[in-house]
Structure formats: C-alpha cells, structure tokens
Protein backbone atom coordinates (compact mmCIF):
# COMPACT_ATOMS: atom_id res chain seq x y z
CA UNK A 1 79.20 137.80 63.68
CA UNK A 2 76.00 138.33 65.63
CA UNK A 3 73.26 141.36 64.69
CA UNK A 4 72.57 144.09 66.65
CA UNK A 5 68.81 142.19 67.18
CA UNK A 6 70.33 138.69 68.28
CA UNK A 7 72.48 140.10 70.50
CA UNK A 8 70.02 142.24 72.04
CA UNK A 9 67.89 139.19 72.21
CA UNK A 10 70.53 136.68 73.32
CA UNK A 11 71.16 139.19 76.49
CA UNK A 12 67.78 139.23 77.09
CA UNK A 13 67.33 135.91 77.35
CA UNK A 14 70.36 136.01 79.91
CA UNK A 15 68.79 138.54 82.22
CA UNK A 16 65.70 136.20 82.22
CA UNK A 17 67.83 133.44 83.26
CA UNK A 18 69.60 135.29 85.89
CA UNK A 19 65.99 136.32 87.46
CA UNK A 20 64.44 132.83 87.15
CA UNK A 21 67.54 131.99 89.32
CA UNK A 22 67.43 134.48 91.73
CA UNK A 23 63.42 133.93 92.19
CA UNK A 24 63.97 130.37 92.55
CA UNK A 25 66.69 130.33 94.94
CA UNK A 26 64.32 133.40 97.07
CA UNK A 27 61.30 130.31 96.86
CA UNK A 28 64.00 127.70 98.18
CA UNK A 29 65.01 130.17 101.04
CA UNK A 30 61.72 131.03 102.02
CA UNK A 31 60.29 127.30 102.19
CA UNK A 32 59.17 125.15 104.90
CA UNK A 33 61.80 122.23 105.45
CA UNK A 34 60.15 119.05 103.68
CA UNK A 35 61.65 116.03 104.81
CA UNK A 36 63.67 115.33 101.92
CA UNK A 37 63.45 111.34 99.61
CA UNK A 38 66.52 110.32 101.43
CA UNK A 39 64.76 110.85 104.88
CA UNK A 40 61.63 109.32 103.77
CA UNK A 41 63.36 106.29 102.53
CA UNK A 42 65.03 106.01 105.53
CA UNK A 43 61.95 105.84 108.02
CA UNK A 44 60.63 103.42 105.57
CA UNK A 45 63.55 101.42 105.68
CA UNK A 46 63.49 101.50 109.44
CA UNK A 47 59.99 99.52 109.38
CA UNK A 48 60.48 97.09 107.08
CA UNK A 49 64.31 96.05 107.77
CA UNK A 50 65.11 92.56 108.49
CA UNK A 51 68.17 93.83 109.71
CA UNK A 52 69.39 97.41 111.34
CA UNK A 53 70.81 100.17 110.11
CA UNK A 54 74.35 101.06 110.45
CA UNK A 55 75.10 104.08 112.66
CA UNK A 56 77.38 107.18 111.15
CA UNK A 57 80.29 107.98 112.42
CA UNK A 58 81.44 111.46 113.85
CA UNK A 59 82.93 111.87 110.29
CA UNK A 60 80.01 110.73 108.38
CA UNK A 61 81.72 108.15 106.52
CA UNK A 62 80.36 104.23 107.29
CA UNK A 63 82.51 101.50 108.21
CA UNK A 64 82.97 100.32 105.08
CA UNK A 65 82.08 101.15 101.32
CA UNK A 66 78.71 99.50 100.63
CA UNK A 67 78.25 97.50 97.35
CA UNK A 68 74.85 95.71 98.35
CA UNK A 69 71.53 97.18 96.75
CA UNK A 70 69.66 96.36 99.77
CA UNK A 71 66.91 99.22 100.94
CA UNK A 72 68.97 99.86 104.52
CA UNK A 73 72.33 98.49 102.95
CA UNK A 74 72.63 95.37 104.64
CA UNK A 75 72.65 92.14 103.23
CA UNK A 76 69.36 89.75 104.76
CA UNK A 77 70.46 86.31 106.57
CA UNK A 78 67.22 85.52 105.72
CA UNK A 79 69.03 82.97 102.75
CA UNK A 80 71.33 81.62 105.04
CA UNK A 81 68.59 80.53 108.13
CA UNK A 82 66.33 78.77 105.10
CA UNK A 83 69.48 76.97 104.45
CA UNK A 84 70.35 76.01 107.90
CA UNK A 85 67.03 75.31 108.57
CA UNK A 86 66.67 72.93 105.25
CA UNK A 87 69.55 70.89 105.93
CA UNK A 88 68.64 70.23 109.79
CA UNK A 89 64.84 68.98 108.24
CA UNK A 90 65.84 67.16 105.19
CA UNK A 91 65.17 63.11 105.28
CA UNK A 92 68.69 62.33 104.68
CA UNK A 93 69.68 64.12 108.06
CA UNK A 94 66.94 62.60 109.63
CA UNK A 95 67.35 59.74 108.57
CA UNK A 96 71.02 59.68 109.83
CA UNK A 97 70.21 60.80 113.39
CA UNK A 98 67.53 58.08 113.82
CA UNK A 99 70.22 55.38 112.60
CA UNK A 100 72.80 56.67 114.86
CA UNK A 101 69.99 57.20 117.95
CA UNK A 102 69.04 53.56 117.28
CA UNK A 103 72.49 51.89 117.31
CA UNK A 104 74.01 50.16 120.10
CA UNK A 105 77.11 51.64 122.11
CA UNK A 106 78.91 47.87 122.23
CA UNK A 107 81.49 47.71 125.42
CA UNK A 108 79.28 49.28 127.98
C-alpha cells in the first residue's frame, strides 16, 4: 500500500500529464497546416516516377492491395524494355535475321 507522499506525488504527476495533453493538443489546434511526409513524398514521387500514380477511388481504397516497395507503388518496366531491347540487339538474333534476309525464296 502506497504513502500518503507517493500518492500525493503519483497524482501530481497525473495532473501534469493531463495539462501537457491539453497544451499540446491547444498547439496542434492552433497551427498552420504543414503539408504533412505523406504529401511531400507524394509530390516527390510525382517528379521522379517512371510510371503514374494510381488514382483513389470515391471510397479511398485502390484497385488492388499493393505489395511492391516502389516510391509511387508501381512496379518499373524499365527491366522488361532492357530485356526486349537485349534480345532484339544480341549477335545471335542478328545473326539469324541476316541468314534468313540472305537466303533464297526457291519456286519463285
């Protein structure tokens, strides 16, 4: 069981909570809107995207639940045109495309 002095002091130290609430929540209430880290992300996203964002629904909710760690949640094609682009240039295609350029169409 508590003493008369911790209790006093362990409501004290309640009341002081209870203010440094109530001031902080005045100082949140009285504030200038800042754009918040979610909006700032998102105009930097907007600039450096290789790809668009997705626009919200009415409800809020996006098309689909989002598992990629991308900045603007959208997975780059920039993998797949390197690809594409690789396999069209390689000297095995070439070298395929000159052969069939070069060979006779017999019967005509």
């Amino acid at each position: 069981m508590a003493t008369k002095a911790e209790q006093a002091h362990a409501e004290e130290v309640r009341e002081m909570a209870k203010k440094a609430r109530a001031a902080k929540a005045k100082k949140k209430a009285k504030a200038p809107s800042k754009p918040t880290k979610k909006a700032k992300k998102a105009a930097r996203t907007s600039r450096k995207a290789t790809v668009a964002l997705e626009t919200q629904s009415v409800t809020g909710q996006p098309s689909r639940k989002s598992t990629r760690s991308s900045a603007n949640r959208k997975r780059s094609d920039t993998g797949l045109t390197r690809r594409a682009e690789n396999k069209e240039s390689s000297s095995d295609t070439r070298f395929r495309e000159s052969k069939a350029k070069s060979a006779r169409v017999r019967g005509h």
